[in-house]
Protein backbone atom coordinates (compact mmCIF):
# COMPACT_ATOMS: atom_id res chain seq x y z
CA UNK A 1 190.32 -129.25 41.13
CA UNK A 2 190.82 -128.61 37.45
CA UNK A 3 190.26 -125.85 34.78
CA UNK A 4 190.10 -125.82 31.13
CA UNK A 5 193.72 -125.05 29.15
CA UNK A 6 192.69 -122.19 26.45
CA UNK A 7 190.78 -123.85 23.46
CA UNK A 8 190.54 -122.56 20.08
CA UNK A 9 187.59 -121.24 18.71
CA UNK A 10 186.57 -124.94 17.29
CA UNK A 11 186.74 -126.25 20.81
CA UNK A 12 182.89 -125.02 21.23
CA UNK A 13 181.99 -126.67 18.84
CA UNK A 14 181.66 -130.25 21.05
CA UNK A 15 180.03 -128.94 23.18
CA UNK A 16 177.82 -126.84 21.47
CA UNK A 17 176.62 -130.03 19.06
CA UNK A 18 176.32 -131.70 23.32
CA UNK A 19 173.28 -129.02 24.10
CA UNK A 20 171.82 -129.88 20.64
CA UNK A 21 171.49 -133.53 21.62
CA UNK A 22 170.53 -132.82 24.92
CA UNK A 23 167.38 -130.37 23.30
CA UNK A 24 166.68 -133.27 20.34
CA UNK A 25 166.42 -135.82 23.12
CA UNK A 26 163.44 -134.01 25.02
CA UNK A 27 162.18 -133.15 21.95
CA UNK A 28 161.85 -136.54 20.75
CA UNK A 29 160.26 -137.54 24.27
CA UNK A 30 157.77 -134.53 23.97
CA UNK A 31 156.46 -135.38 20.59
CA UNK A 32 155.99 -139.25 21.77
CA UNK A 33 153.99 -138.33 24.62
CA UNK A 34 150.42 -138.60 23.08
CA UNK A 35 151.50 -142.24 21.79
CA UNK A 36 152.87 -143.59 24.94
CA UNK A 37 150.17 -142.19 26.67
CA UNK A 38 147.89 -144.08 24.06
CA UNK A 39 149.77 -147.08 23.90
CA UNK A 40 149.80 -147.91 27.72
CA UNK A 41 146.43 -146.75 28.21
CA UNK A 42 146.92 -143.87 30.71
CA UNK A 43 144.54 -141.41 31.92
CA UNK A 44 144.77 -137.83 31.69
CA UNK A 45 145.87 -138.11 35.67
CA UNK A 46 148.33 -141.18 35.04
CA UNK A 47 150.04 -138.97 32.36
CA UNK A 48 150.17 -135.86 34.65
CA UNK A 49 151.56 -137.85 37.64
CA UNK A 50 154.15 -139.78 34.93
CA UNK A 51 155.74 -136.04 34.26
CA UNK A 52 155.43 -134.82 37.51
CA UNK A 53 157.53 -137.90 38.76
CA UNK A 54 160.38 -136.00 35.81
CA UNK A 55 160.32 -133.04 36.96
CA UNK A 56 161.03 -134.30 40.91
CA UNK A 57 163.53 -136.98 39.74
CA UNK A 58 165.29 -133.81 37.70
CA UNK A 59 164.83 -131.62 41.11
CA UNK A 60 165.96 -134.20 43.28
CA UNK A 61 169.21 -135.05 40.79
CA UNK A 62 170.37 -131.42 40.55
CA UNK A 63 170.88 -131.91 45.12
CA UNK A 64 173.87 -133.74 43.77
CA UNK A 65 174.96 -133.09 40.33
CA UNK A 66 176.95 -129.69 41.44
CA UNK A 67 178.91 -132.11 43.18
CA UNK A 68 179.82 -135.09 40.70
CA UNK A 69 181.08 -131.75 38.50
CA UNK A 70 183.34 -130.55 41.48
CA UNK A 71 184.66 -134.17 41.99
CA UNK A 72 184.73 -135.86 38.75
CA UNK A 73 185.15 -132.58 36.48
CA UNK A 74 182.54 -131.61 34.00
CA UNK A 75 183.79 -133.65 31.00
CA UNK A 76 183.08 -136.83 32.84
CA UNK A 77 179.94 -135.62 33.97
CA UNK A 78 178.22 -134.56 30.33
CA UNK A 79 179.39 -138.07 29.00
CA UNK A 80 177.93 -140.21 32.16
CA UNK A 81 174.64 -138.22 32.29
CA UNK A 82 174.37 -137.54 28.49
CA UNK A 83 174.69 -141.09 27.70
CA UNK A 84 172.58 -142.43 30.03
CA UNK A 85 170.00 -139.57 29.22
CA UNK A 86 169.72 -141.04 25.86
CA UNK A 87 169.77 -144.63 26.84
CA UNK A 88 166.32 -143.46 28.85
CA UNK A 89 164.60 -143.45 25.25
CA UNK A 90 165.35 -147.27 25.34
CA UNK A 91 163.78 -147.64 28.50
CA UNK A 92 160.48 -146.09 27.71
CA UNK A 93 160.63 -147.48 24.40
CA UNK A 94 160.51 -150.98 26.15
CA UNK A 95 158.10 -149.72 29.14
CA UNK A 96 155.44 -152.50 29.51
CA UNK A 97 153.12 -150.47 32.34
CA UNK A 98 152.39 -147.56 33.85
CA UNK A 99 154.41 -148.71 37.21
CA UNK A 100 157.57 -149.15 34.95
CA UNK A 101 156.80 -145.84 33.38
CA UNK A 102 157.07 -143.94 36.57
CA UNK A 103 160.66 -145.17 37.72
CA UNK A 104 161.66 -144.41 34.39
CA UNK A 105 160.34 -141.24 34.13
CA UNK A 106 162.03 -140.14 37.57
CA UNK A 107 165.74 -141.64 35.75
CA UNK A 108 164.67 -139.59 32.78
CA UNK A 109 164.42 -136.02 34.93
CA UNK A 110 167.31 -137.26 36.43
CA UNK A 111 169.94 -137.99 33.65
CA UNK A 112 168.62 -134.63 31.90
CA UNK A 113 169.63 -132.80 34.92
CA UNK A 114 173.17 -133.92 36.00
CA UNK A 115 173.91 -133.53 32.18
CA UNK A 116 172.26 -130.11 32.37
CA UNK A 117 174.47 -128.94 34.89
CA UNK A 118 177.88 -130.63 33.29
CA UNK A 119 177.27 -128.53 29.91
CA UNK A 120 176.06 -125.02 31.82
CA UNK A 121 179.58 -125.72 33.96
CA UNK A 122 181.33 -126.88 31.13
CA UNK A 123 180.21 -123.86 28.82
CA UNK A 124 180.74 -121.43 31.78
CA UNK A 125 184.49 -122.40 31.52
CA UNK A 126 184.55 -122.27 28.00
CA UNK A 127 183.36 -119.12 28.01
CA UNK A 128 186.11 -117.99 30.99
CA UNK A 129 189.03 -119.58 28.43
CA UNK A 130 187.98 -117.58 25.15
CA UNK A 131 187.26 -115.03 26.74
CA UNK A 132 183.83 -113.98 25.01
CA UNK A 133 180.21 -115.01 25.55
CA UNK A 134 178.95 -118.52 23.82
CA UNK A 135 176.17 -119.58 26.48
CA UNK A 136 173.82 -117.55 24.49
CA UNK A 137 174.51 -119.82 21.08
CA UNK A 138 174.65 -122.77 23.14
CA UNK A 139 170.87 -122.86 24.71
CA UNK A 140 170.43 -121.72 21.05
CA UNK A 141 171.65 -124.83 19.50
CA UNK A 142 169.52 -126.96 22.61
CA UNK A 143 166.61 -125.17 21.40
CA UNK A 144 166.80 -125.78 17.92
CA UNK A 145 167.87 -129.70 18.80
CA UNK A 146 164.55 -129.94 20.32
CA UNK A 147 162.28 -128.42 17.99
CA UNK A 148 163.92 -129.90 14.62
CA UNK A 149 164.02 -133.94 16.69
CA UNK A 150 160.59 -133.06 18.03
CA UNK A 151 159.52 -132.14 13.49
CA UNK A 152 160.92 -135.18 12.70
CA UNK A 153 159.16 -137.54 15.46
CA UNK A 154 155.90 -136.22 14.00
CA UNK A 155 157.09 -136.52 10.55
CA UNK A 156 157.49 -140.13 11.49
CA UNK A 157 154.51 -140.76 13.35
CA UNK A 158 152.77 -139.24 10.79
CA UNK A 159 154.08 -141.90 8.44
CA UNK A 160 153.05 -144.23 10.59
CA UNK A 161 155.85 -145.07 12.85
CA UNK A 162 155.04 -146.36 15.80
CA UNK A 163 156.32 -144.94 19.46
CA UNK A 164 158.23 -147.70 20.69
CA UNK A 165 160.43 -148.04 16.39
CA UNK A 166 160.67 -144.15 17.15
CA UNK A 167 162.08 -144.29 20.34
CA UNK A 168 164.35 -146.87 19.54
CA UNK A 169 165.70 -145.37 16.39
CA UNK A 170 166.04 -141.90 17.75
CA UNK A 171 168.01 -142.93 20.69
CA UNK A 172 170.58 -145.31 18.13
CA UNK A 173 170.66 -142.19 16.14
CA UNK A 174 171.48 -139.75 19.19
CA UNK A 175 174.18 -141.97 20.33
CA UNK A 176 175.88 -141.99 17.15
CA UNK A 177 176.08 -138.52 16.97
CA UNK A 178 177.07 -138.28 20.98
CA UNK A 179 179.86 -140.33 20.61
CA UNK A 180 182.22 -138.26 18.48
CA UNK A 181 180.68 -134.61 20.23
CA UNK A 182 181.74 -136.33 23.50
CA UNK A 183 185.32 -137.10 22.33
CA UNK A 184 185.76 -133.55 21.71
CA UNK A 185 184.48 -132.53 25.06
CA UNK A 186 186.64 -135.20 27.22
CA UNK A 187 189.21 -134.35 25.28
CA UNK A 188 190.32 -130.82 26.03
CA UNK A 189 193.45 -130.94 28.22
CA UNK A 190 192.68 -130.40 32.04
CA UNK A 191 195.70 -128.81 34.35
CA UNK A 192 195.33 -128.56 37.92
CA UNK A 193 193.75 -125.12 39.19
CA UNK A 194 194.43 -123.53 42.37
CA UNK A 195 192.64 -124.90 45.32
CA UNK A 196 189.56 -122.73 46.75
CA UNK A 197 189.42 -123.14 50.82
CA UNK A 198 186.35 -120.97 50.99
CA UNK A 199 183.12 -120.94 49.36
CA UNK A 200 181.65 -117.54 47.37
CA UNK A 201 178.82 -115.86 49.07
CA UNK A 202 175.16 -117.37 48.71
CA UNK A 203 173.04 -114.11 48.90
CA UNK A 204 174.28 -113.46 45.12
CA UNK A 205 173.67 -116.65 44.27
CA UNK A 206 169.90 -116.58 45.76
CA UNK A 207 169.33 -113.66 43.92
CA UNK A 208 170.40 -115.33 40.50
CA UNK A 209 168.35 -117.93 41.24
CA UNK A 210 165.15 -115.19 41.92
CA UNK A 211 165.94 -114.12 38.65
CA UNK A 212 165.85 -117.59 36.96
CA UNK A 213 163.17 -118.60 38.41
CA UNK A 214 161.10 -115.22 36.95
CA UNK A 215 162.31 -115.70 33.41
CA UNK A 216 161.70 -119.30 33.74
CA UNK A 217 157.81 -118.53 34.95
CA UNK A 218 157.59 -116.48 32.04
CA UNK A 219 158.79 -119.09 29.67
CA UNK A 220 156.79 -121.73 31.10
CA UNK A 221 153.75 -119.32 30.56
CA UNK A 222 154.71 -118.84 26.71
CA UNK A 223 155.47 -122.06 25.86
CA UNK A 224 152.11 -123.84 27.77
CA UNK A 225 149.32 -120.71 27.28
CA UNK A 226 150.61 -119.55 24.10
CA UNK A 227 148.46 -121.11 21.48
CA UNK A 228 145.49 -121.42 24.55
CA UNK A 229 145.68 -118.00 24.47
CA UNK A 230 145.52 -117.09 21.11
CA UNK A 231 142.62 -119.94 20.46
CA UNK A 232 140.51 -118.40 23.74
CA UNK A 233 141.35 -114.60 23.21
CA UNK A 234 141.32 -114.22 20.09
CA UNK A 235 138.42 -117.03 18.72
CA UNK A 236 140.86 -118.90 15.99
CA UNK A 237 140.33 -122.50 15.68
CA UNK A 238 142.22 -124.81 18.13
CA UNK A 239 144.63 -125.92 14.80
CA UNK A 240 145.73 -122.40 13.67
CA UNK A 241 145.97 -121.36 16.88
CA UNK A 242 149.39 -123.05 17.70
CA UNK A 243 151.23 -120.40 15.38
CA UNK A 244 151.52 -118.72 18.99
CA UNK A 245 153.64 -121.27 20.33
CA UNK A 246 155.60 -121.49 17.15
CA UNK A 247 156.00 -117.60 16.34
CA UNK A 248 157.21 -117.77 20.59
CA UNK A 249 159.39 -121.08 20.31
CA UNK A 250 160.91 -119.38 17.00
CA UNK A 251 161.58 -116.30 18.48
CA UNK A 252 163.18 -117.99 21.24
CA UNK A 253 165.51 -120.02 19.44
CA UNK A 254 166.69 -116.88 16.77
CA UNK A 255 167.54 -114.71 19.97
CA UNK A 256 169.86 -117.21 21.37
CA UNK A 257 171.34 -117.79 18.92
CA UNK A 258 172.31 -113.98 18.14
CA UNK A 259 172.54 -113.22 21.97
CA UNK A 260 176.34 -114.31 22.37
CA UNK A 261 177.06 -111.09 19.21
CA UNK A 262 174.62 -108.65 21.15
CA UNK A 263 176.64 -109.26 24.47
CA UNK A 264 180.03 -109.04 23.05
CA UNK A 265 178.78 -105.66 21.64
CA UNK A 266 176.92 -104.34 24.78
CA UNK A 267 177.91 -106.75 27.52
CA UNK A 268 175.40 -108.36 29.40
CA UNK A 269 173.61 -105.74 32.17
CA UNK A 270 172.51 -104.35 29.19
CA UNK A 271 171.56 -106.79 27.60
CA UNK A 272 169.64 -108.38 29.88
CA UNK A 273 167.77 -105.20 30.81
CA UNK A 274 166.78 -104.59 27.19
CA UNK A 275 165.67 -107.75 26.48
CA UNK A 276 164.17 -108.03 29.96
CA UNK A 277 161.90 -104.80 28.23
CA UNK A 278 160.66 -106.29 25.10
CA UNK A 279 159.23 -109.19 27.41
CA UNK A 280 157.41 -106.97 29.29
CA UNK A 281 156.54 -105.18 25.65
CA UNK A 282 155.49 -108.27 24.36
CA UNK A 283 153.23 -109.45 27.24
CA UNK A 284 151.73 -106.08 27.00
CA UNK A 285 150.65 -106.64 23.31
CA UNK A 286 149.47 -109.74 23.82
CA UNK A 287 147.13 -108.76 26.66
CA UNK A 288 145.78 -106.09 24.63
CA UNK A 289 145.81 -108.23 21.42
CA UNK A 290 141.92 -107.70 19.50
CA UNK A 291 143.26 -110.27 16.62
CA UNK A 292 145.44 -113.33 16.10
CA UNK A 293 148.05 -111.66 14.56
CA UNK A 294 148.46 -108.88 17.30
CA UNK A 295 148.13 -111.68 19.82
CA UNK A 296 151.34 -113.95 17.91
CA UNK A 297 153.27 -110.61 17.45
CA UNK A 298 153.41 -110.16 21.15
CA UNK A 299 154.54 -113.41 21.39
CA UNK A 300 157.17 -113.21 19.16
CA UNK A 301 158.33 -110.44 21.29
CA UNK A 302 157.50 -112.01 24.44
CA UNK A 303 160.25 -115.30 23.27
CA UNK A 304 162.79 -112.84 21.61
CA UNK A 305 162.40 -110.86 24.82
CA UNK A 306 163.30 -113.92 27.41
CA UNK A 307 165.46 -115.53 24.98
CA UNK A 308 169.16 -114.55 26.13
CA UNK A 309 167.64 -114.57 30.15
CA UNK A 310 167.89 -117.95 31.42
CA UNK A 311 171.80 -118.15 29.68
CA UNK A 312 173.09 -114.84 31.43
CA UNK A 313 171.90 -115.89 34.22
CA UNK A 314 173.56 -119.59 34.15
CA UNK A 315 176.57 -117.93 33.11
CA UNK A 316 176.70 -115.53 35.66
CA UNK A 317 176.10 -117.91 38.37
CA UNK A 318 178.97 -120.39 36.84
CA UNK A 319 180.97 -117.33 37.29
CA UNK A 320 180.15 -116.26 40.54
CA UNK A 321 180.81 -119.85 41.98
CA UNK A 322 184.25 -120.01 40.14
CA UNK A 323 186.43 -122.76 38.87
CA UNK A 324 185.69 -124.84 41.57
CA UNK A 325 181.86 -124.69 42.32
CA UNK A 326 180.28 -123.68 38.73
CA UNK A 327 178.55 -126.76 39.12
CA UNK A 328 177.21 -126.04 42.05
CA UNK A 329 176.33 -122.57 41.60
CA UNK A 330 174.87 -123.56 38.33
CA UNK A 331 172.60 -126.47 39.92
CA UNK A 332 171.25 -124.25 42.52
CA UNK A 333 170.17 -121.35 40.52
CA UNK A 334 169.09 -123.97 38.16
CA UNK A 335 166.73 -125.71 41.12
CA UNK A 336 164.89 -122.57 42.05
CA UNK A 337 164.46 -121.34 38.12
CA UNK A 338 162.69 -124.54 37.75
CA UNK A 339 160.44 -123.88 40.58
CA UNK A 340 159.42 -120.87 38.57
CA UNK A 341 158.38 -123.17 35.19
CA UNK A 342 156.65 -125.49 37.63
CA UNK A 343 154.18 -123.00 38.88
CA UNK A 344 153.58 -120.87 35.59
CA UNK A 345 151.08 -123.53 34.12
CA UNK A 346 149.31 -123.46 37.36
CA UNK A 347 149.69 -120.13 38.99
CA UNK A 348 148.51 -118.74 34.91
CA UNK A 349 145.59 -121.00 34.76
CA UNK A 350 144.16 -120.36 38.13
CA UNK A 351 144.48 -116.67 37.65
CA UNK A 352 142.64 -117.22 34.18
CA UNK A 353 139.84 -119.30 35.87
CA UNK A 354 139.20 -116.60 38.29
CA UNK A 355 140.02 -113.43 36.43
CA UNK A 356 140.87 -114.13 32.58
CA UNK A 357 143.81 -115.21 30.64
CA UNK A 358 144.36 -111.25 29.71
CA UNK A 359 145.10 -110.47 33.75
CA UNK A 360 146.87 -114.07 34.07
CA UNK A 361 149.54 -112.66 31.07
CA UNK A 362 149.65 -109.29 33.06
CA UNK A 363 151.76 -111.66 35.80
CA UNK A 364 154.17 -112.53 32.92
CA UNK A 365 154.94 -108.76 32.36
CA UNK A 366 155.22 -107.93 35.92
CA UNK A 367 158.07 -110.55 36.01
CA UNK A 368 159.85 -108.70 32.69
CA UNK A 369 159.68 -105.65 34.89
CA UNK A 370 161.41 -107.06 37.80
CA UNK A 371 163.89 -108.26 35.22
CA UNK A 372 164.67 -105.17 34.37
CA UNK A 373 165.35 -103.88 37.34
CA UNK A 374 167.46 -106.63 38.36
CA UNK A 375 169.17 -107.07 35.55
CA UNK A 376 172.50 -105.68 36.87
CA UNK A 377 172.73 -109.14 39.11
CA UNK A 378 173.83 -110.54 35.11
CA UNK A 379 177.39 -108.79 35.84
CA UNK A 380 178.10 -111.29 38.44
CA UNK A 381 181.84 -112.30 38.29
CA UNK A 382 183.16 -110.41 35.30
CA UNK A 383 186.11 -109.00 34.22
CA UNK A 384 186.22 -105.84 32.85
CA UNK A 385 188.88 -107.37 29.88
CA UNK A 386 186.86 -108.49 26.97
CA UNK A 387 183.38 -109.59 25.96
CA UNK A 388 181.64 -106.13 26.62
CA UNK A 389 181.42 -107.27 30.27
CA UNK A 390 182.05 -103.81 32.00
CA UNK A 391 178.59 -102.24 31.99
CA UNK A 392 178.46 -99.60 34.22
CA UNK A 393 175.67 -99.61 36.63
C-alpha cells in the first residue's frame, strides 16, 4: 500500500477546498428539491421514496468504498467519486420521470459516499503527516460549501432560475473549481508503506461507530426539528421560525471550523467530552425554552456542542485502522453513524406524537450524555508527540 510523503502546510489546502465542493454539491441538490419535486409532479410519498433510494444507494456504496481506497489509494478515489458526484447534478438536471429519478438518486448517494470516504481517509493521513489536527476545519469548510451553494440556489431561484439552468450551471461551475483542487490532491507524492498482514481489532471500531451514530442522531434531530420546534413550542410563525435551524447550522459550521485550534490546545478526549456537555446543555435549554429566543439559544449550543463530534470520531477511526485500512475503518464507522441520522427524524417525531417534542429533545440530551462518557474512545490511535493528543484518562 501507500502513505502520504510529509506535505507542507499548503498541502491541506486541496483537499480542504475538496470537502467544500463536496458540501456545495448537496447543498445545491437540497435547495432544488422543492422544484424538482414540482417540476416532475411528485407526491409527498414519491419525493420521500426518491431520498430514501439516496440514502440506501450511499449505504450500500460505503460496503465497498473502504476498499477502492485500500486498492486504488485515496487520491484516485476523491477524483473518481468527486467527479462523478458532480456529474449527478447533470443527470437530475436532465431527469424526464420519476422512474429515471430513482436510479439517479441511488448514483447520487452513491458517488457522495465513496468520495466521502476518500477525503475522511485522505484527511486522516494528512493529519498523520503534519502532525496536528485539520479534520475539524475540513467538515468546517464542507459545511460552509453547503450552506453558501445552497444561498445562492435560492438566490437564483428566487430570480427566477429554473431547476434544470440551476443544476446545469452549478455542476459546470463545481467542476471548474474541482479540477485544479483535484490536481493538488493527486498530486502529493505517494511512497510505498510497509505492508500490514493483520487487520486492527473491530470491537474499537464498533464502538466508534456507537459513538457516530449518537452524534449523528443528534444532528439529524437539530437540523430536521429545529425550526419545527421552535414554530410548535414556542408559537412563532412557520417563517421566523427557521432562525432555529440557522442559529444550529451556524453554530455548527463556526465550531468546526475552530475545533482543529481547541484540539491542538487540549487534545481531543477533552475535547470531545466538553463539547459532548454543551450538547447535552443545549438540549436542556431548549426543552425548557418558554420563548423563541431561549428555544434558538439552546440550539446554538446544541450545533456548537456536536460540532467537532462526528470529525474526532472519523479521525480516530482513520487512525485506528492505520495506513492501510483508514478507508475502511472510516466507511464502517461512517455506515452505522448514518444509521443514527436515519432514525432521528423518525424515532423524534414518533416520540413527539405520543409524548411532545419537549420529551422527544430529552432523547437528544441523553445521547450528549453518553458522549460524554465515551468520549475517551476519541484517543483512538494517537501518539503522545504533538497535537495535544495525550489526554490522560
Amino acid at each position: 500500500m501507500v502513505r502520504l510523503r510529509p506535505v507542507p502546510a499548503v498541502g491541506v489546502a486541496p483537499i480542504r477546498v475538496t470537502f467544500l465542493l463536496h458540501g456545495a454539491v448537496q447543498g445545491v441538490w437540497a435547495a432544488q428539491i422543492p422544484a424538482v419535486r414540482e417540476s416532475l409532479h411528485l407526491s409527498a410519498g414519491d419525493l420521500g421514496f426518491a431520498l430514501l433510494l439516496q440514502v440506501v444507494g450511499g449505504l450500500a456504496a460505503l460496503a465497498f468504498a473502504g476498499r477502492l481506497v485500500r486498492r486504488h489509494g485515496a487520491p484516485v478515489a476523491i477524483r473518481v467519486g468527486l467527479v462523478s458526484y458532480v456529474l449527478v447534478l447533470l443527470a437530475i438536471a436532465l431527469t424526464p420521470s420519476f422512474a429515471v429519478l430513482l436510479g439517479v438518486m441511488v448514483l447520487f448517494g452513491a458517488t457522495g459516499a465513496v468520495s466521502d470516504v476518500a477525503m475522511n481517509a485522505y484527511a486522516v493521513a494528512v493529519e498523520g503527516e503534519l502532525d496536528r489536527p485539520v479534520m475539524s476545519g475540513l467538515h468546517g469548510a464542507w459545511s460552509a460549501g453547503s450552506l453558501a451553494a445552497a444561498a445562492l440556489a435560492v438566490a437564483g431561484a428566487t430570480a427566477g432560475l429554473g431547476p434544470s439552468p440551476l443544476l446545469v450551471g452549478a455542476a459546470v461551475l463545481l467542476l471548474a473549481v474541482a479540477v485544479p483542487a483535484l490536481v493538488g490532491v493527486v498530486a502529493l507524492a505517494e511512497v510505498p508503506g510497509p505492508p500490514t498482514r493483520r487487520r486492527p481489532p473491530l470491537a474499537p471500531l464498533l464502538g466508534l461507530g456507537a459513538l457516530a451514530a449518537l452524534a449523528m442522531y443528534a444532528e439529524g434531530a437539530g437540523a430536521d426539528w429545529s425550526g419545527v420546534y421552535v414554530h410548535d413550542v414556542t408559537g412563532v410563525a412557520a417563517g421566523p421560525a427557521a432562525v432555529g435551524y440557522v442559529g444550529f447550522a451556524a453554530a455548527m459550521v463556526a465550531g468546526r471550523l475552530v475545533g482543529d485550534a481547541v484540539v491542538r490546545v487540549v487534545g481531543p478526549v477533552t475535547t470531545a467530552r466538553v463539547a459532548a456537555a454543551v450538547s447535552v446543555v443545549g438540549s436542556a435549554v431548549a426543552v425548557a425554552a418558554v420563548a423563541a429566543p431561549m428555544a434558538v439559544a439552546g440550539f446554538v449550543l446544541l450545533g456548537a456542542g456536536l460540532s467537532v463530534l462526528v470529525p474526532l470520531i472519523f479521525s480516530a477511526a482513520g487512525r485506528h485502522g492505520g495506513a492501510r485500512d483508514s478507508g475502511s475503518a472510516i466507511a464502517t464507522v461512517s455506515a452505522m453513524g448514518h444509521a443514527g441520522w436515519l432514525v432521528a427524524p423518525v424515532l423524534v417525531g414518533q416520540v413527539a406524537e405520543l409524548a411532545s417534542l419537549r420529551v422527544a429533545f430529552l432523547t437528544v440530551a441523553l445521547a450528549g450524555v453518553a458522549l460524554v462518557f465515551a468520549a475517551g474512545a476519541t484517543a483512538a490511535g494517537t501518539t503522545p508527540k504533538g497535537g495535544g493528543e495525550a489526554d490522560d484518562e
